[in-house]
Structure formats: C-alpha cells, structure tokens
Protein backbone atom coordinates (compact mmCIF):
# COMPACT_ATOMS: atom_id res chain seq x y z
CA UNK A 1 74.40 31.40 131.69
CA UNK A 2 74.08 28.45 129.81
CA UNK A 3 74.30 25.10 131.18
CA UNK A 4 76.00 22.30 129.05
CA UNK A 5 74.83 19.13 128.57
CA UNK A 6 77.18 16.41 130.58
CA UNK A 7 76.36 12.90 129.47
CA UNK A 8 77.67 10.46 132.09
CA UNK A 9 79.64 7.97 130.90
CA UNK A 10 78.72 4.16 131.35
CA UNK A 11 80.53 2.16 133.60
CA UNK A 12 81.67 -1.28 131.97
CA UNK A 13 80.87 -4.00 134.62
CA UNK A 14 83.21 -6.94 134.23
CA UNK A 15 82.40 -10.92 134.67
CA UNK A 16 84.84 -11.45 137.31
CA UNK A 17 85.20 -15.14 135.35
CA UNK A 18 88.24 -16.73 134.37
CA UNK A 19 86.81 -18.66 131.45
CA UNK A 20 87.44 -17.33 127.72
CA UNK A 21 84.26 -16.93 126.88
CA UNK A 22 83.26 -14.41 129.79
CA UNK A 23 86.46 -12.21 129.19
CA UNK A 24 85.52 -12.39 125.17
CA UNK A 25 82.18 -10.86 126.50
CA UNK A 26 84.03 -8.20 128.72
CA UNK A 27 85.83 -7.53 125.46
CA UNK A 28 83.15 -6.76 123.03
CA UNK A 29 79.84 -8.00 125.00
CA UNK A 30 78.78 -4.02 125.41
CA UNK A 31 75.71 -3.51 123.02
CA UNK A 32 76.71 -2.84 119.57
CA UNK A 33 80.54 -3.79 120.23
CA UNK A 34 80.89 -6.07 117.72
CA UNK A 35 78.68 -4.39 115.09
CA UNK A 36 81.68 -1.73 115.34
CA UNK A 37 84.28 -4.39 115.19
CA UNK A 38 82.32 -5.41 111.94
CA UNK A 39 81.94 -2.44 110.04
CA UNK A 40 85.81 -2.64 110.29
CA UNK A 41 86.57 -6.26 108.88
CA UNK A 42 86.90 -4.30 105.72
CA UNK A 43 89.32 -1.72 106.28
CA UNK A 44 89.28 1.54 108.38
CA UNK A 45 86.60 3.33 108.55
CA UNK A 46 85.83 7.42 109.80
CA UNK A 47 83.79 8.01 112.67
CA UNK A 48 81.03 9.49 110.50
CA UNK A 49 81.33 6.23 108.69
CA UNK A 50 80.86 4.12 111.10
CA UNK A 51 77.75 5.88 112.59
CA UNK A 52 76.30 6.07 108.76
CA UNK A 53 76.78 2.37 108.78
CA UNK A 54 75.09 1.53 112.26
CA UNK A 55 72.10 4.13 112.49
CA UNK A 56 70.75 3.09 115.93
CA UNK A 57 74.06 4.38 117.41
CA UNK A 58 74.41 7.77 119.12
CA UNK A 59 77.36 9.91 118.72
CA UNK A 60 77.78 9.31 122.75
CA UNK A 61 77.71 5.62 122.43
CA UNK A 62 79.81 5.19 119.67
CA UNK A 63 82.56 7.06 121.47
CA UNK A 64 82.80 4.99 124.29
CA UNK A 65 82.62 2.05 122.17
CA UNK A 66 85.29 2.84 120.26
CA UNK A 67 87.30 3.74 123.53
CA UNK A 68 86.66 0.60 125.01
CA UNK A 69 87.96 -1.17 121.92
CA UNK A 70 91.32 1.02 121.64
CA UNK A 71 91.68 0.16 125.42
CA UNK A 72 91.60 -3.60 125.01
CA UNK A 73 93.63 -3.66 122.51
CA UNK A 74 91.18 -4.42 119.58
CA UNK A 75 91.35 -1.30 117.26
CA UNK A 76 93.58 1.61 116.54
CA UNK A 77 92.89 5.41 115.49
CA UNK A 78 95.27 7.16 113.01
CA UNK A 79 95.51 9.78 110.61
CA UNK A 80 95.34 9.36 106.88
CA UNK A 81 98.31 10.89 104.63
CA UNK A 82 97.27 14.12 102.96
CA UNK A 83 95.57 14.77 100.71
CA UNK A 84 92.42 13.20 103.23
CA UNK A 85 94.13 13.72 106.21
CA UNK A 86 91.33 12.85 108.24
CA UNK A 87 91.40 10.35 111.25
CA UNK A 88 90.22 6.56 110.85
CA UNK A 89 89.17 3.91 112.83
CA UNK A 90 90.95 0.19 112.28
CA UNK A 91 91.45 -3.06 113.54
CA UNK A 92 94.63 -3.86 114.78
CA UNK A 93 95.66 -7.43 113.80
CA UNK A 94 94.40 -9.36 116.72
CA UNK A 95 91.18 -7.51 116.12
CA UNK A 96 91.13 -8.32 112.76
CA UNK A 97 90.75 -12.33 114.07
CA UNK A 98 87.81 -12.00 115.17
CA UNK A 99 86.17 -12.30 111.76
CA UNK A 100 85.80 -16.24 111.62
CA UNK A 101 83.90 -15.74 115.33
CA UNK A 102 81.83 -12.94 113.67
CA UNK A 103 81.06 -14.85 110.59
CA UNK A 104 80.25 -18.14 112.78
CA UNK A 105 78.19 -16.55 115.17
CA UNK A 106 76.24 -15.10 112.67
CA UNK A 107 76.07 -18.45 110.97
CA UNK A 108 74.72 -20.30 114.06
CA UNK A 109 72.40 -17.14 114.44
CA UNK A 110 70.48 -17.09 110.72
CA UNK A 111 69.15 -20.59 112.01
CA UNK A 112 66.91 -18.66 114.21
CA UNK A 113 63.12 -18.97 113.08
CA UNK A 114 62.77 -15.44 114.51
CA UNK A 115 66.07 -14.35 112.09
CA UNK A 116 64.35 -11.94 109.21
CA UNK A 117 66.70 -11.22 106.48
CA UNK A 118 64.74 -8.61 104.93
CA UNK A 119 65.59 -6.11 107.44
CA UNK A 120 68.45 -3.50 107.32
CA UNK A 121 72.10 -4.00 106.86
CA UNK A 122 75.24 -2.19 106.04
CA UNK A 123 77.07 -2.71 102.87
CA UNK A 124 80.01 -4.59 105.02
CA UNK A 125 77.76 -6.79 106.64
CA UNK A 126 76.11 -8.02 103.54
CA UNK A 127 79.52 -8.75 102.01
CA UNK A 128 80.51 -10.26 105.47
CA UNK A 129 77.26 -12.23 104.94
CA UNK A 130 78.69 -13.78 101.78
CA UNK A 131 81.75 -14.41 103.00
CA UNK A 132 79.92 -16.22 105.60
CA UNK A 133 77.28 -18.60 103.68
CA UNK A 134 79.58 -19.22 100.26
CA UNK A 135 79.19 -22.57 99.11
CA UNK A 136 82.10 -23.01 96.61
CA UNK A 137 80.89 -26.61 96.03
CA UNK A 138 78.06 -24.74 94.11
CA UNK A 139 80.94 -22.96 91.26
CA UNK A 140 82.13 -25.90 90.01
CA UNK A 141 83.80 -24.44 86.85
CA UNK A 142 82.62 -21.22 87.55
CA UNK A 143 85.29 -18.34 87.39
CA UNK A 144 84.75 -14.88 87.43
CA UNK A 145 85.17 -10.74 89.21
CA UNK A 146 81.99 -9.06 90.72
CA UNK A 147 81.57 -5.66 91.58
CA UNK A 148 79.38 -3.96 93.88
CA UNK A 149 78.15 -0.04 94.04
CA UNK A 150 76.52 0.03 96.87
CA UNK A 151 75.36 3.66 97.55
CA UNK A 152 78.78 5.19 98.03
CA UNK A 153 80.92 2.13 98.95
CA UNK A 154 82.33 0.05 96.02
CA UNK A 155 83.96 -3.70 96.42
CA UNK A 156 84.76 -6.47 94.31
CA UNK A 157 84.66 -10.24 94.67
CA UNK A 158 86.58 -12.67 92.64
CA UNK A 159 85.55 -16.66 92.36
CA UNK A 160 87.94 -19.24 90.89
CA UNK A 161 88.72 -23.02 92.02
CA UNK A 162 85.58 -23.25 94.31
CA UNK A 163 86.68 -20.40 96.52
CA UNK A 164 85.68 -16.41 97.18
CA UNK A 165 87.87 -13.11 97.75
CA UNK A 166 86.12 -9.95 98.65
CA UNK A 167 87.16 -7.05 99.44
CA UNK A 168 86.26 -3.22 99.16
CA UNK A 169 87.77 -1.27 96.71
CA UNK A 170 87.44 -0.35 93.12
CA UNK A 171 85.38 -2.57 90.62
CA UNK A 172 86.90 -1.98 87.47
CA UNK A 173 86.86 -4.36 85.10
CA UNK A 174 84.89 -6.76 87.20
CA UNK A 175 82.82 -8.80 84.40
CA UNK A 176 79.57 -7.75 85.83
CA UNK A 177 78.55 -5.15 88.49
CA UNK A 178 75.60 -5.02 90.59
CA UNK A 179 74.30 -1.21 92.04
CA UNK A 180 72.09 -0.63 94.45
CA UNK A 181 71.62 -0.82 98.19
CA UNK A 182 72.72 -3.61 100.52
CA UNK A 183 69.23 -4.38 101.47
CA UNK A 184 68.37 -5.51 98.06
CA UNK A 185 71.73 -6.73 97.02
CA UNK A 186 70.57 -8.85 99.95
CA UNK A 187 66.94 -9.47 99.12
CA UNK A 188 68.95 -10.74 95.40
CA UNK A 189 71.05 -13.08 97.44
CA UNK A 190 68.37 -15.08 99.87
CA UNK A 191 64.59 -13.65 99.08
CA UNK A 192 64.30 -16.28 96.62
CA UNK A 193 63.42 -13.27 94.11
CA UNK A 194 64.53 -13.93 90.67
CA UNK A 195 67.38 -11.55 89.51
CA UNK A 196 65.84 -10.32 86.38
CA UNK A 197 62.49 -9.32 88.19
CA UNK A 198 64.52 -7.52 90.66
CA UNK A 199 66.20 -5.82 87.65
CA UNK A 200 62.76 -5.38 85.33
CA UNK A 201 61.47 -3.33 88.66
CA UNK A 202 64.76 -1.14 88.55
CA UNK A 203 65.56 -2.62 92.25
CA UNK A 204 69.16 -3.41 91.43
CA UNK A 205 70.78 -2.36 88.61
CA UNK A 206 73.83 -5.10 87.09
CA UNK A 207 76.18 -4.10 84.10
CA UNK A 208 78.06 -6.39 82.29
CA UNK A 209 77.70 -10.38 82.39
CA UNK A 210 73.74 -10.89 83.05
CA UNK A 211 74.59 -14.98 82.95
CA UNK A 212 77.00 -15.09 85.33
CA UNK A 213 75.59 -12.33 87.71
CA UNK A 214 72.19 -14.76 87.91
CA UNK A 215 74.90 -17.76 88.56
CA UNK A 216 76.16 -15.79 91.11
CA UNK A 217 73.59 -14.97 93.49
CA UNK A 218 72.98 -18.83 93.96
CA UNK A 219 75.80 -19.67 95.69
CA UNK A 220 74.85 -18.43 98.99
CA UNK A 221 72.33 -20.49 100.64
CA UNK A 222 70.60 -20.18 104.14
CA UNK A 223 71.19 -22.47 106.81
CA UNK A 224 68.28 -24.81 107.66
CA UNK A 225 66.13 -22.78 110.27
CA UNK A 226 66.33 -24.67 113.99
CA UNK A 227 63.28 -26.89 114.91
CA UNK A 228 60.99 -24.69 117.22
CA UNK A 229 60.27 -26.60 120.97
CA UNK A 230 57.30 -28.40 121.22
CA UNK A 231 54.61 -27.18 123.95
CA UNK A 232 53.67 -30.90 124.03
C-alpha cells in the first residue's frame, strides 16, 4: 500500500497586541505574505502565476498563504468568463490599499547598505519599483507611453504633467518599447549602465523612440543609502 505524503499545516501564532502595527503583522507578517499581496497590485493573477513570479515558494506554502489572505479578508478567488475559464487570485479593495505601505516600505528598505538591486525580481515588482522611486520633478516637459515585454507579461506606462500611470496590459502604440527581463529592465533603471551599451550587448531590446526611452530610465533615482554605525 502506498502511503501519501501529509504535509502538516502551519499554525499562524498571533501577537495578542492591540496596536495596528502588530495586527498588520498578524495580517500579512507570515514569510512571503506580502510578496503575494504584491504580485497582485497589478491585477489577478493564477496560482501558477503567482508561484512563476515568486520561485522560492512551494506549492504547500503558497496555499496556505493564499488561505490566510482570503480569510482576513485581503484577497478573493474567482473564475474567469470562458473562453479562459480558469480560477484567479485578486485583491479585494481593501487589499488593494496596501500598495502605498508596500511601495513605502520598500522605499525606507532600498536605503539599506546591505540592499543589492542586482538580484532577482518579478516583472510586477520592478514596475512596483517605479511606481515607487518616480521623480516627476525630473520630466519637466517630458510626455510620452512606454511599453514593456517582459518575458510573457506586457504593461505600459504613460508620463505627462510630471506624473506616472502604469499598468499591465497591452503596449500598442506606446512610442517606444523596451523587451527583455525584469532583472535588466532593472539593471537599465538603477545600475548606472548606459542604455545603449545595454542595447549594443543585446541585453534589452527597445523599439521605437531611442531619445525618449534613454530620457526615461533617468527618472528613477535611488534613495541615499543609510549611514552605517560607527564601532567607535
């Protein structure tokens, strides 16, 4: 006879503390939590999706996650109309405002000296991540659409009057589109790397408006990194 794998499920120990900040934490303080809360700023997302997107996560883990989040009230699961029919993940509308928390915490957390930016990330959190550091005081008189190809996920970003929209969905007609992976869309954005040798070493790929594209990826600076403590 053979014996089937049983794979015990966690048990989610609470704070037992009335302050917001402790019950935000026995919301979505369970490791990776909010990495699946952000792979769903952008829309819903499948359950393969979602574990593409975050590779460290198990199938096991995941589940539970996404349990604990449907409990609390912070996502939904439904089915999409024929002819996809298949079953999605999304944030319900409370859960969808916890983006400026997201995007601040990971603000206050690029100012970490240990914080590398070369390492990997997920096509929504690199367009989170510009969301996040856009400087519109930097696009004076700049105006323009983006697109992104990144792997199989597509957005588009549109700049006018100082100020960004993003959002996934089809680029068409943007006035220049970058393709490639998020890792170097994001290695483009804060390496320091100039565009065109990125593009002259067939690391990204951008049709359409070269001028504006180079514009582009200098309007998201880094935060100045925190002063280290002193041994002294």
């Amino acid at each position: 006879m053979k014996l089937q794998k049983i794979t015990k499920k966690e048990k989610h120990r609470l704070y037992d503390d009335a302050c917001g900040i402790a019950h935000a934490l026995d919301l979505v303080g369970e490791r990776w939590a909010l990495l699946v809360m952000r792979e769903l700023l952008f829309g819903p997302k499948r359950f393969s999706d979602l574990r593409d997107s975050l590779p460290g996560i198990s199938a096991n883990v995941l589940t539970q996650r996404l349990e604990g989040l449907e409990a609390s009230g912070l996502l939904v699961k439904r089915k999409l109309p024929p002819p996809a029919a298949s079953q999605v993940y999304e944030l319900t509308e409370w859960g969808y405002e916890s983006e400026p928390v997201i995007r601040t915490l990971g603000k206050w957390a690029a100012r970490s000296p240990m914080h590398d930016p070369t390492r990997p990330v997920s096509s929504v959190s690199i367009m989170l991540s510009m969301r996040t550091m856009f400087d519109g005081a930097r696009t004076k008189g700049f105006a323009g659409s983006i697109g992104f190809q990144l792997e199989d996920e597509s957005f588009v970003g549109r700049i006018a009057d100082g100020r960004l929209e993003l959002e996934r969905g089809p680029h068409d007609g943007a006035d220049a589109v970058f393709t490639g992976t998020a890792r170097l869309l994001a290695a483009a954005l804060y390496s320091g790397m100039p565009l065109t040798a990125m593009i002259d070493k067939n690391m990204l790929k951008v049709d359409g408006d070269l001028a504006l594209a180079k514009k582009f990826v200098t309007f998201f600076p880094l935060p100045a990194k925190a002063q280290a403590a002193s041994n002294s």
